[in-house]
C-alpha atoms as a PDB file:
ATOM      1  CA  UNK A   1      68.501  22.499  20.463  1.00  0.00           C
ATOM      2  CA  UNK A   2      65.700  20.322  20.004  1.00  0.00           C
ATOM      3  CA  UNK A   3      62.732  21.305  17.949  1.00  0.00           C
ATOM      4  CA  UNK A   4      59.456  21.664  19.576  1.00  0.00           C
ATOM      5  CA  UNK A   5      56.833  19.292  19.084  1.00  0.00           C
ATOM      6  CA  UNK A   6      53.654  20.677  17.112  1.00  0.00           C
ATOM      7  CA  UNK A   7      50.731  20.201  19.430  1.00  0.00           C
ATOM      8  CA  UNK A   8      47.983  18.342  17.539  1.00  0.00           C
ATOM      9  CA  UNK A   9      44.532  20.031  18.095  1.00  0.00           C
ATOM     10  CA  UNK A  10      42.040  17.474  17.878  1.00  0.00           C
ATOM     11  CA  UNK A  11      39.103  18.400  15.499  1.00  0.00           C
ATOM     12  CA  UNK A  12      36.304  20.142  16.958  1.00  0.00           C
ATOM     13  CA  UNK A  13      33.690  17.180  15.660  1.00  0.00           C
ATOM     14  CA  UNK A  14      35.693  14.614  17.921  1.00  0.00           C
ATOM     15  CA  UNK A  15      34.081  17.058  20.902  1.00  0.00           C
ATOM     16  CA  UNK A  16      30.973  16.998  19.390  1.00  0.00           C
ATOM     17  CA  UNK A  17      30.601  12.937  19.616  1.00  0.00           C
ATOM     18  CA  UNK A  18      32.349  12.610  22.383  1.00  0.00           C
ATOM     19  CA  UNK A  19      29.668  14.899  24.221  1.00  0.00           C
ATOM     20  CA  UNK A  20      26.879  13.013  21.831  1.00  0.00           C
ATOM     21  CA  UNK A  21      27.417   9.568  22.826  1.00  0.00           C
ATOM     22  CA  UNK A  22      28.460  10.603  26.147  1.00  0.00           C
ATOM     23  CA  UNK A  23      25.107  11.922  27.087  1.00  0.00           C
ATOM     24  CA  UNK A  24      23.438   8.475  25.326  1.00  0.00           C
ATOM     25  CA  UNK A  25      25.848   6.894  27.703  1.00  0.00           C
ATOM     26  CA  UNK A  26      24.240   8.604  30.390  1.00  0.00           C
ATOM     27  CA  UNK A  27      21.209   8.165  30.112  1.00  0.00           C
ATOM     28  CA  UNK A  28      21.657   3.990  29.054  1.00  0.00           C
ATOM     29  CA  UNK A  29      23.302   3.420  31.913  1.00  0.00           C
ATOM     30  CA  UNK A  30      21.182   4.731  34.545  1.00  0.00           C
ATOM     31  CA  UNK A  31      18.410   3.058  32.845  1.00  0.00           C
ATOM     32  CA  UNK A  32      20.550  -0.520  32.831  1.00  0.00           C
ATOM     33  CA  UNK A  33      21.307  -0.159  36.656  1.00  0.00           C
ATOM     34  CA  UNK A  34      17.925   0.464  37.513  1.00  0.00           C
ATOM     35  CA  UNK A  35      16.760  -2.603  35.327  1.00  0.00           C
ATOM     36  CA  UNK A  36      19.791  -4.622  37.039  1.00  0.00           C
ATOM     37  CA  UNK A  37      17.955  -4.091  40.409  1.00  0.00           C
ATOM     38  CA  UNK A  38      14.622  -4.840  39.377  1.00  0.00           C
ATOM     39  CA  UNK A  39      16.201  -7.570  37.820  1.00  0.00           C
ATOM     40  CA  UNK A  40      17.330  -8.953  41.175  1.00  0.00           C
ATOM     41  CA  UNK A  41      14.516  -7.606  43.052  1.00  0.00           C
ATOM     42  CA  UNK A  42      11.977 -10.222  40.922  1.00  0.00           C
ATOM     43  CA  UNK A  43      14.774 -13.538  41.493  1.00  0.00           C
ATOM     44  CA  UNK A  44      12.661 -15.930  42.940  1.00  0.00           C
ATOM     45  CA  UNK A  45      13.532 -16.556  46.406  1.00  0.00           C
ATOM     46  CA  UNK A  46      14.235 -12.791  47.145  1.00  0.00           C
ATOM     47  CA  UNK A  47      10.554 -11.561  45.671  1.00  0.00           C
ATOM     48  CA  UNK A  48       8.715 -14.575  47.497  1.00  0.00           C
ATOM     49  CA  UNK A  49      10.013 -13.728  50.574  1.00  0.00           C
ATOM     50  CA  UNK A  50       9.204 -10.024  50.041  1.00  0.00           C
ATOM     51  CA  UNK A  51       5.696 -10.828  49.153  1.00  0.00           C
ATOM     52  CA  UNK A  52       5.660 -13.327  51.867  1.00  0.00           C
ATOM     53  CA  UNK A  53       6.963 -10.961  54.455  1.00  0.00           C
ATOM     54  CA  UNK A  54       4.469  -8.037  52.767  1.00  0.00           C
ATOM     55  CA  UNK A  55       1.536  -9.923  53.289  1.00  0.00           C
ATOM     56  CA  UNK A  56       2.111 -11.236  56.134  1.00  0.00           C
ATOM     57  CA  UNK A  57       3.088  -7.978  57.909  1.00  0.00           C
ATOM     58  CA  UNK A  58      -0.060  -7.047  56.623  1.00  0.00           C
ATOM     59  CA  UNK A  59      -2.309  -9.308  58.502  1.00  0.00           C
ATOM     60  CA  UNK A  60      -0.033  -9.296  61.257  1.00  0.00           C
ATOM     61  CA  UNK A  61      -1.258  -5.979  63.075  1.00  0.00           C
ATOM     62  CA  UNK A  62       0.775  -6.852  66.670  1.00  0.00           C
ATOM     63  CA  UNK A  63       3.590  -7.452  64.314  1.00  0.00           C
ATOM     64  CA  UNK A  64       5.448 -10.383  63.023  1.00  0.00           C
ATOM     65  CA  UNK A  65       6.817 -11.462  66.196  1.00  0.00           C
ATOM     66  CA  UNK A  66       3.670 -11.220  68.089  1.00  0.00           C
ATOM     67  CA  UNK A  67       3.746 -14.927  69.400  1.00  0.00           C
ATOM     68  CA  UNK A  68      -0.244 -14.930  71.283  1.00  0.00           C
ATOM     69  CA  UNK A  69      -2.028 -15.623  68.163  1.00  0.00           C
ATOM     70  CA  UNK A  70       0.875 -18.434  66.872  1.00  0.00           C
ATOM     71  CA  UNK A  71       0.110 -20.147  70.411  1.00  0.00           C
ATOM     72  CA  UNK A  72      -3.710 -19.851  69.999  1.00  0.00           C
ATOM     73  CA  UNK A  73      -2.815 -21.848  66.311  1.00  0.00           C
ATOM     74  CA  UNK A  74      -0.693 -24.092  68.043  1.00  0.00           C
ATOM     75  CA  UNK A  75      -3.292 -25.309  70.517  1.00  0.00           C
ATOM     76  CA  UNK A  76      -5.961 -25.517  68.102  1.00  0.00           C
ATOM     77  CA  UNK A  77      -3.685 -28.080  65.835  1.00  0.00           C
ATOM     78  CA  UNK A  78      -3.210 -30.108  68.628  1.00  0.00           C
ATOM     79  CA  UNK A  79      -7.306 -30.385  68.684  1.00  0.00           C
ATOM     80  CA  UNK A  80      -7.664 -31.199  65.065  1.00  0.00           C
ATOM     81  CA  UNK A  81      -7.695 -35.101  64.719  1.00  0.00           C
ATOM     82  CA  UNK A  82      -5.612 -34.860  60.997  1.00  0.00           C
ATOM     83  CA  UNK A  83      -3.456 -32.444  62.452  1.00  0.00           C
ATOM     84  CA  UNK A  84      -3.932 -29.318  59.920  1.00  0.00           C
ATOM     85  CA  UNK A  85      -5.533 -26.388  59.914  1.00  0.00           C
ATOM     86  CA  UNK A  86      -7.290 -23.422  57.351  1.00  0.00           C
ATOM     87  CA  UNK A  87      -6.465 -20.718  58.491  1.00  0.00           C
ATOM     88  CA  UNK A  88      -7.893 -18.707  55.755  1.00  0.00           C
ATOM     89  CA  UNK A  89     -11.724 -19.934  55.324  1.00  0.00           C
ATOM     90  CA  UNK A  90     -12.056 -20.813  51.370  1.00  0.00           C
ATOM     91  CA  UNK A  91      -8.427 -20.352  50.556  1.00  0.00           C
ATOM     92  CA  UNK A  92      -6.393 -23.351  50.836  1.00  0.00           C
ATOM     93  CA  UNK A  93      -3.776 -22.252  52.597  1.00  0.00           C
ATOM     94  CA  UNK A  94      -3.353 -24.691  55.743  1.00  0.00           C
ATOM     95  CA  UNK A  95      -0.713 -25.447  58.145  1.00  0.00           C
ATOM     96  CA  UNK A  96       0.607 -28.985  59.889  1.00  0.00           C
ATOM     97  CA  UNK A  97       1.721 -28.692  63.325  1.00  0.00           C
ATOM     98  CA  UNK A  98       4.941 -30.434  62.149  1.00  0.00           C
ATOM     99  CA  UNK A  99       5.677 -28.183  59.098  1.00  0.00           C
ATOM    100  CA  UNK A 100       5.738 -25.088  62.195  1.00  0.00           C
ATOM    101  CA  UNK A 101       7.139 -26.715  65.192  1.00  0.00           C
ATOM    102  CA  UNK A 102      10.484 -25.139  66.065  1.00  0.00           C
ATOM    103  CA  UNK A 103       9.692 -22.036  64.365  1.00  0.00           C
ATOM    104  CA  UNK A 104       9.840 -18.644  65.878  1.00  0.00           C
ATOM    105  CA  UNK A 105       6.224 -16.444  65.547  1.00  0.00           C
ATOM    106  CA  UNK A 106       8.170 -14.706  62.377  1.00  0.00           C
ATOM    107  CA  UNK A 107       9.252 -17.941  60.344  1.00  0.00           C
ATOM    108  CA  UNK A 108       5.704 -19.107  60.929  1.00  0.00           C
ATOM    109  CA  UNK A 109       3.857 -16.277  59.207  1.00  0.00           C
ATOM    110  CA  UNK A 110       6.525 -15.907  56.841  1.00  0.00           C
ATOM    111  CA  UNK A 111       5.976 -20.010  55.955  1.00  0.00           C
ATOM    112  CA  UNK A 112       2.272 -19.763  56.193  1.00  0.00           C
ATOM    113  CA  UNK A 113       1.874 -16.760  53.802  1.00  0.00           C
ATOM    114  CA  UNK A 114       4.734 -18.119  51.437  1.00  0.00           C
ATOM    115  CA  UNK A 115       1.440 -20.407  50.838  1.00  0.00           C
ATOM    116  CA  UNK A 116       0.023 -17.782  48.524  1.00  0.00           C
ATOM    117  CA  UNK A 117       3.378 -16.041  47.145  1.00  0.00           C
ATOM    118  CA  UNK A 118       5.188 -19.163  45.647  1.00  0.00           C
ATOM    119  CA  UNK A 119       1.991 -19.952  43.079  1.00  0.00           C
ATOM    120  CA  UNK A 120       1.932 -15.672  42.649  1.00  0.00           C
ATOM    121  CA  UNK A 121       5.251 -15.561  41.433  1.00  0.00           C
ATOM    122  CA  UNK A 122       5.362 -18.732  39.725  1.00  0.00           C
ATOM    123  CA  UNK A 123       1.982 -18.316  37.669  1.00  0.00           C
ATOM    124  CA  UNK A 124       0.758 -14.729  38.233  1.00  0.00           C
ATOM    125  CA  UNK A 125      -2.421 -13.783  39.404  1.00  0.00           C
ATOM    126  CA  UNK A 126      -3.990 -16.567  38.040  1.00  0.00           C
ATOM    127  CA  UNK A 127      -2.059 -18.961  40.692  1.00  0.00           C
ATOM    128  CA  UNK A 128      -3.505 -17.106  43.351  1.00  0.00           C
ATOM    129  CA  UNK A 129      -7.143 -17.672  42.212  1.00  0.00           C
ATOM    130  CA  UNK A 130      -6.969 -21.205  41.611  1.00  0.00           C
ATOM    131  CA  UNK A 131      -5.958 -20.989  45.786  1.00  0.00           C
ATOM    132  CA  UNK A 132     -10.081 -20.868  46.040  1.00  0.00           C
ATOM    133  CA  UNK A 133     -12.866 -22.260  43.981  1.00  0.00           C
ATOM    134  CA  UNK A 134     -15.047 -19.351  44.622  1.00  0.00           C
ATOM    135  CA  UNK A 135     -16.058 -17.010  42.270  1.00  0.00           C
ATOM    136  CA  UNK A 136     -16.495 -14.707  44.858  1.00  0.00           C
ATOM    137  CA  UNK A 137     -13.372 -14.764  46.180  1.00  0.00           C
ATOM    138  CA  UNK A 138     -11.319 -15.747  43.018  1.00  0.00           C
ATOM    139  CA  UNK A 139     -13.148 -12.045  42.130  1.00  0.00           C
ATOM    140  CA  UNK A 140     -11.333 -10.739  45.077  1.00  0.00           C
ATOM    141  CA  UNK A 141      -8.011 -12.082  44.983  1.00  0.00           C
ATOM    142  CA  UNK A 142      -7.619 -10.745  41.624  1.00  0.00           C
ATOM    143  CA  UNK A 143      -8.586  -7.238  42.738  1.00  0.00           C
ATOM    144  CA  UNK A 144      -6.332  -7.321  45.898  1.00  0.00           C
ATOM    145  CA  UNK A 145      -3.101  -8.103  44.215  1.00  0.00           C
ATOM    146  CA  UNK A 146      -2.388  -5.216  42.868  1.00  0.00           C
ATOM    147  CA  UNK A 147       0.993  -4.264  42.072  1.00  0.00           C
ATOM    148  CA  UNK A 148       2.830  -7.176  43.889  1.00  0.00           C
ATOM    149  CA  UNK A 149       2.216  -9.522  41.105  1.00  0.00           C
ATOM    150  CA  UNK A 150       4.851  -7.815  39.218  1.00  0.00           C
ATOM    151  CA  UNK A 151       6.963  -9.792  41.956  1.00  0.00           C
ATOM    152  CA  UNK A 152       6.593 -12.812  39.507  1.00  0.00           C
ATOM    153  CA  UNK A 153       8.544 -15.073  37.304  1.00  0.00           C
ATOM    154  CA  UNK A 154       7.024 -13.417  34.014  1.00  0.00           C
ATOM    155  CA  UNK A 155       8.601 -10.271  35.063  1.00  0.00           C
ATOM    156  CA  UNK A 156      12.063 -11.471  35.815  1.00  0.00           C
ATOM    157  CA  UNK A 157      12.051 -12.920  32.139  1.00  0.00           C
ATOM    158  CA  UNK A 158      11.023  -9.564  30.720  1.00  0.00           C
ATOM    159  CA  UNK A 159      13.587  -7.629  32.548  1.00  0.00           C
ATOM    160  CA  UNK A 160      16.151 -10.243  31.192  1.00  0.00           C
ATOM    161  CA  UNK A 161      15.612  -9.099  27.959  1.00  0.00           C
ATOM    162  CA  UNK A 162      15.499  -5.547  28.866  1.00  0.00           C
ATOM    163  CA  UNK A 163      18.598  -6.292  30.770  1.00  0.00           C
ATOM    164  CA  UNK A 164      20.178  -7.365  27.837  1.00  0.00           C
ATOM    165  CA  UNK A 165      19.087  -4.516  25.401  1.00  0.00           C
ATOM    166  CA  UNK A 166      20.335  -2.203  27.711  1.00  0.00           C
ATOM    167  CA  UNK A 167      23.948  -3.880  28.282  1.00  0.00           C
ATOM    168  CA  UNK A 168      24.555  -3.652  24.540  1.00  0.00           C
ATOM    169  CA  UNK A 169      23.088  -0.178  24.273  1.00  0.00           C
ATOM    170  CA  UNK A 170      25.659   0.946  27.150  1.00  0.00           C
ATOM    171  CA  UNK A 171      28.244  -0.766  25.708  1.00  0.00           C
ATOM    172  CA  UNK A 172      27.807   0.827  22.323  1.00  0.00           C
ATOM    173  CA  UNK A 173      27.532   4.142  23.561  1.00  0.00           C
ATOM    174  CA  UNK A 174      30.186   4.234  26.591  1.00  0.00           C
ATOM    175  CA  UNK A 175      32.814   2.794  24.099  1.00  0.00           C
ATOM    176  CA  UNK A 176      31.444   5.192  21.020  1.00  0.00           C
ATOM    177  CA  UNK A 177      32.124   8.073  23.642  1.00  0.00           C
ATOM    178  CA  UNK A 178      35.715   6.197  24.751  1.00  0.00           C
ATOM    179  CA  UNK A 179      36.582   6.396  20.659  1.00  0.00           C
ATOM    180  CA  UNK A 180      36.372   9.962  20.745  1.00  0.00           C
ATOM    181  CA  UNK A 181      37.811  11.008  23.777  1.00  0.00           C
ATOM    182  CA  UNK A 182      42.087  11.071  23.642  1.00  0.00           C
ATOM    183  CA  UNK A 183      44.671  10.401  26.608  1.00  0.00           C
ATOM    184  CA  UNK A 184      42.931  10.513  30.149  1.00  0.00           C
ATOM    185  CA  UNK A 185      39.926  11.575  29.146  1.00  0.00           C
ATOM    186  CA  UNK A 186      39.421   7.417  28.354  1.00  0.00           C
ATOM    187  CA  UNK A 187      39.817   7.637  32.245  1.00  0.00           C
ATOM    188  CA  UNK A 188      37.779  10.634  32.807  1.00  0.00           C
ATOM    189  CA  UNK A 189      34.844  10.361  30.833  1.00  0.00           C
ATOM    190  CA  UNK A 190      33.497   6.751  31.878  1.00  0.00           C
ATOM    191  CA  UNK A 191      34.679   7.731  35.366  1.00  0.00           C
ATOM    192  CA  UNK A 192      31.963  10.726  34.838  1.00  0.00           C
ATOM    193  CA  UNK A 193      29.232   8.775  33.239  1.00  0.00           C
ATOM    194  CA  UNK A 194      29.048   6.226  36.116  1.00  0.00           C
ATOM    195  CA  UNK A 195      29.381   8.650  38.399  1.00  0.00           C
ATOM    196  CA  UNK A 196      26.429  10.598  37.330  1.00  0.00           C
ATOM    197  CA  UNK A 197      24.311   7.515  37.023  1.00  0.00           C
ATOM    198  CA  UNK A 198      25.198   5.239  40.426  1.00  0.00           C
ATOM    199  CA  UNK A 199      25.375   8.559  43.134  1.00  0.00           C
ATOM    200  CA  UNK A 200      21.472   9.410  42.601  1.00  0.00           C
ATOM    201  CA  UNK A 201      20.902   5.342  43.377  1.00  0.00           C
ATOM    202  CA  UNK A 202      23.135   5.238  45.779  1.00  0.00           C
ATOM    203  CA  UNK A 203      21.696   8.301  47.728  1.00  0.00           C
ATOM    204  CA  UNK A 204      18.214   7.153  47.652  1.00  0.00           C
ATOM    205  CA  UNK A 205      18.761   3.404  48.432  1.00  0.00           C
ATOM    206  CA  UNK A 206      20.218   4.666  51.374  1.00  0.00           C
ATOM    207  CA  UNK A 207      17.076   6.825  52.098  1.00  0.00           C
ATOM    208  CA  UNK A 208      15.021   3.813  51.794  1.00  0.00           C
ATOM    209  CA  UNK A 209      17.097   1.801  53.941  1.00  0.00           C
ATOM    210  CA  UNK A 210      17.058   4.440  56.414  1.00  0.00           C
ATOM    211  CA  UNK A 211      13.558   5.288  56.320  1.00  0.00           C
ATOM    212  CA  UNK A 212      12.947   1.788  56.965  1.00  0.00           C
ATOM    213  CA  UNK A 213      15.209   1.285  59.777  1.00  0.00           C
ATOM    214  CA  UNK A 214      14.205   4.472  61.269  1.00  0.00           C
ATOM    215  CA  UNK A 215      10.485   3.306  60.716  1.00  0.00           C
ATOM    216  CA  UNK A 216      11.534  -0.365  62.698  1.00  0.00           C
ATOM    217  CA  UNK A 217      13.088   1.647  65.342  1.00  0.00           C
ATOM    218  CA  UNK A 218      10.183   3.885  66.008  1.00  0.00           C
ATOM    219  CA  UNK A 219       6.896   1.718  65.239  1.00  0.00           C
ATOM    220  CA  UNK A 220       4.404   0.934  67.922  1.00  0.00           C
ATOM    221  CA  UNK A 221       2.980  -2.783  66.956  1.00  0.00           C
ATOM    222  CA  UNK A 222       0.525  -2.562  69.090  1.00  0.00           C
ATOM    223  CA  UNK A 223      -0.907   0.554  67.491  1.00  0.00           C
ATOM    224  CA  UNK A 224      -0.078  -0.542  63.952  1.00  0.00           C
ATOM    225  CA  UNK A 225      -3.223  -1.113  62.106  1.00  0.00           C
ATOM    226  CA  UNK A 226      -3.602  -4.095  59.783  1.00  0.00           C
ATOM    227  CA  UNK A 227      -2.813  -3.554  56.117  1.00  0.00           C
ATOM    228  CA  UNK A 228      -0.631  -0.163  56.937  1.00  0.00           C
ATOM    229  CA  UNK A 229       2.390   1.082  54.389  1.00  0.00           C
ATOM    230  CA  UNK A 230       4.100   1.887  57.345  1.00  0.00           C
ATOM    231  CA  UNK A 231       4.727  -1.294  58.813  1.00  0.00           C
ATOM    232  CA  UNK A 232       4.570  -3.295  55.792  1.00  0.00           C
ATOM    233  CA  UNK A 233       7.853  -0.864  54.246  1.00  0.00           C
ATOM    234  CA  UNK A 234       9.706  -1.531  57.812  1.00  0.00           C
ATOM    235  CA  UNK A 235       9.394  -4.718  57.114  1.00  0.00           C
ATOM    236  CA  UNK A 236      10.352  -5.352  53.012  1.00  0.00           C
ATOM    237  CA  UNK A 237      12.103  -2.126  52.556  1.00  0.00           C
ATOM    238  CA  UNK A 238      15.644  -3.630  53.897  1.00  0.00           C
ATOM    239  CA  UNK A 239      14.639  -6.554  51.188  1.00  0.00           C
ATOM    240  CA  UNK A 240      14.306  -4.220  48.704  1.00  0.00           C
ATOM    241  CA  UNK A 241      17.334  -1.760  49.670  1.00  0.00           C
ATOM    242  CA  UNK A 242      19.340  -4.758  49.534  1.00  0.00           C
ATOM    243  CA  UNK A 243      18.122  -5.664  46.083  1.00  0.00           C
ATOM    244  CA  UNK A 244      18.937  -2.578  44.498  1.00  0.00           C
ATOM    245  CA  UNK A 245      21.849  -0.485  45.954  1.00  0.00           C
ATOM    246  CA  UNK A 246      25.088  -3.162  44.616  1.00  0.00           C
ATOM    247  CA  UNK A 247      24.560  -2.342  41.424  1.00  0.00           C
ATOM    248  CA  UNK A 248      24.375   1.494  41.740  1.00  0.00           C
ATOM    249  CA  UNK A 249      27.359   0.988  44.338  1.00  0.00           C
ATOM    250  CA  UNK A 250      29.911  -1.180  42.331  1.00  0.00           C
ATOM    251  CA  UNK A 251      29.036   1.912  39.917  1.00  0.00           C
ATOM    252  CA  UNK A 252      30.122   4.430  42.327  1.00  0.00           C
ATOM    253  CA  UNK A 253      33.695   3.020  43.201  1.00  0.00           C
ATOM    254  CA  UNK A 254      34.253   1.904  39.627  1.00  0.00           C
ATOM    255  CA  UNK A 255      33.541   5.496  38.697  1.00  0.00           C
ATOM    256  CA  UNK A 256      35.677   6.992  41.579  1.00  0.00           C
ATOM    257  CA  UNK A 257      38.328   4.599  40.718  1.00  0.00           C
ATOM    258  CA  UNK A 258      38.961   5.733  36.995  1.00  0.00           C
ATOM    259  CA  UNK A 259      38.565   9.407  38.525  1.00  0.00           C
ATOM    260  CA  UNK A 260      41.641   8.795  41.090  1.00  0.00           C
ATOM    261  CA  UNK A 261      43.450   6.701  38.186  1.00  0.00           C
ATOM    262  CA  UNK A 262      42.901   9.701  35.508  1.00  0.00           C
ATOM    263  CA  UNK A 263      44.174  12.345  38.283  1.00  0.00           C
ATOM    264  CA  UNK A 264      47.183  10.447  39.315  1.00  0.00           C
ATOM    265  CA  UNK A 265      48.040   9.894  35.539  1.00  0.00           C
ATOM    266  CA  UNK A 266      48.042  13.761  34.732  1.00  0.00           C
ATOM    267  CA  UNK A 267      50.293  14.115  37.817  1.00  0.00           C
ATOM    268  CA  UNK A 268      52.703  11.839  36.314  1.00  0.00           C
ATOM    269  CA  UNK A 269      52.912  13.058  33.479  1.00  0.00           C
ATOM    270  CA  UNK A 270      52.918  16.844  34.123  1.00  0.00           C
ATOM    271  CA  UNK A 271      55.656  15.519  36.926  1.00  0.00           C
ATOM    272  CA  UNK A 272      57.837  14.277  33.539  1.00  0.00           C
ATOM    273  CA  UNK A 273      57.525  17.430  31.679  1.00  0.00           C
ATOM    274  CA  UNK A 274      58.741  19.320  34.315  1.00  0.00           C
ATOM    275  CA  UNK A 275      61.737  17.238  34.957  1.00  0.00           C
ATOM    276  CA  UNK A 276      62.788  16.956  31.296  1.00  0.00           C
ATOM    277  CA  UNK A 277      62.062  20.677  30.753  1.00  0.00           C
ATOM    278  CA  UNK A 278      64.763  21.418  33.733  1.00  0.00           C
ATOM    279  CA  UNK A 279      67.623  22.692  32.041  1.00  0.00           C
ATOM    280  CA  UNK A 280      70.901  20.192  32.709  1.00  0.00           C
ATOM    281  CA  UNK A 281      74.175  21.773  34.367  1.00  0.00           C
ATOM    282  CA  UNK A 282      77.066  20.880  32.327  1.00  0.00           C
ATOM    283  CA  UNK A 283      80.035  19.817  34.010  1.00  0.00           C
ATOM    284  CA  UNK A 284      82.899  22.318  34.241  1.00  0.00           C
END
C-alpha cells in the first residue's frame, strides 16, 4: 500500500500578494488599454481624418454628401482665371479645381478641411493660427479649437511614454501576481485580470459604435443644424470606435482563452486522479 502524499498548504502570505499585486494588476492594465487606444486614436492619419471629418461635418449642415453647394464651388472655379478659390475669407485654406475633380461631395470636404487639420496635428494650435494673419481671427481660432487639438502629434508622443510606463508597470505586477499564484491559478488569475479590464471597454465601444450607427441611421440632414454633436459623433464616432475597441478585444479572448485553458486543465487532471484512484482487479 502506497503512502499518501502530504498535501502542501501554501502559506497564507502567498494569498495575501497574490490578491496585492493582483488588484495593482488590475487596475495597470485597464489604465494601459485605455492609453493603447488613445495611443492609436492620436496616429496621424487616423486623428487628421477625424478632425477633418469633425469639422467638416460641422460646417456641412445638409451633410457631407450634400453635393448642391460642391457644384456651386465647382462652377465658381471654372470662373476664377488662376483656377483656385478661398473658401474661407482670411484663412488660407483654398481649393484647385484639379486637386477636387473626380471626387465625390464627401472626399471634397474631407480634402478641403484636411487644410486646417494636417498643420493642427502637426504643430498644435499654433499651426492653425499662422492659417490667418489676423489678430482677430488668429484670436478666434485659438478659442474654437478646443479639445480637438489634443488630436495632435505632441500628444501621440506623450502617450508613448505613458504607453511605455504602463507596459512595464503591468508587466511587473501581472507577473508579481503569476509568482504567487500555484498550478492553474497561473491560468486563472491573468485570465481574471484581463477579463475584468477589456469587458467594460469592450461593452462601451460597442455602445459608441452603436449609438453612432443608430444616430447615421436615424438623422435628418436636412434638419441638422451646423456645428451639432449629433451629427458630428455619427460621423467620427465609427473612427473613434474603431480606434479603441482591438485593444480591449484582443484582451477579452486572451482572457477567455486562459479561462477555457485553466478549466480544461482541472478536468484533466481531476480525470487522472480518478482513474489512478480506481482500485485494479487482480487476475484470478
Amino acid at each position: 500500500m502506497k503512502p499518501q502524499k502530504k498535501q502542501r498548504v501554501r502559506p497564507y502570505w502567498h494569498v495575501d500578494l497574490k490578491w496585492l499585486f493582483g488588484i495593482v494588476a488590475v487596475f495597470s492594465v485597464a489604465a494601459l488599454l485605455t492609453v493603447i487606444g488613445l495611443f492609436r486614436l492620436t496616429e496621424r492619419e487616423r486623428a487628421i481624418q477625424i478632425v477633418s471629418v469633425g469639422i467638416a461635418s460641422a460646417f456641412s449642415p445638409e451633410g457631407l454628401d450634400e453635393a448642391a453647394s460642391i457644384a456651386e464651388i465647382q462652377g465658381i472655379l471654372e470662373e476664377q482665371p488662376d483656377g483656385e478659390l478661398q473658401l474661407i475669407q482670411d484663412i488660407d485654406v483654398f481649393v484647385r479645381a484639379e486637386d477636387i475633380e473626380g471626387l465625390s461631395p464627401r472626399q471634397t470636404r474631407i480634402y478641403v478641411f484636411r487644410q486646417i487639420a494636417e498643420p493642427l496635428y502637426d504643430q498644435g494650435v499654433d499651426g492653425v493660427t499662422e492659417l490667418s494673419q489676423d489678430p482677430a481671427i488668429q484670436a478666434a481660432l485659438r478659442n474654437d479649437v478646443g479639445m480637438i487639438a489634443l488630436l495632435s502629434a505632441g500628444t501621440h508622443r506623450v502617450l508613448g511614454w505613458v504607453l511605455a510606463g504602463l507596459a512595464l508597470l503591468s508587466l511587473i505586477s501581472v507577473g508579481l501576481s503569476l509568482l504567487w499564484s500555484s498550478r492553474f491559478g497561473r491560468l486563472v488569475t491573468p485570465g481574471i485580470i484581463l477579463l475584468l479590464t477589456s469587458l467594460p471597454g469592450v461593452l462601451f465601444a460597442t455602445l459608441l459604435g452603436s449609438i453612432a450607427l443608430g444616430g447615421s441611421r436615424q438623422a435628418n440632414p436636412a434638419s441638422s443644424a451646423a456645428f451639432s454633436f449629433e451629427a458630428i459623433f455619427k460621423e467620427i464616432g465609427p473612427l473613434v470606435t474603431s480606434a479603441l475597441r482591438p485593444a480591449y478585444l484582443i484582451a477579452l479572448i486572451l482572457g477567455l482563452l486562459l479561462l477555457v485553458g485553466a478549466l480544461i486543465g482541472r478536468l484533466v487532471v481531476r480525470s487522472k486522479k480518478s482513474v489512478e484512484k480506481t482500485p485494479k482487479l487482480s487476475r484470478i
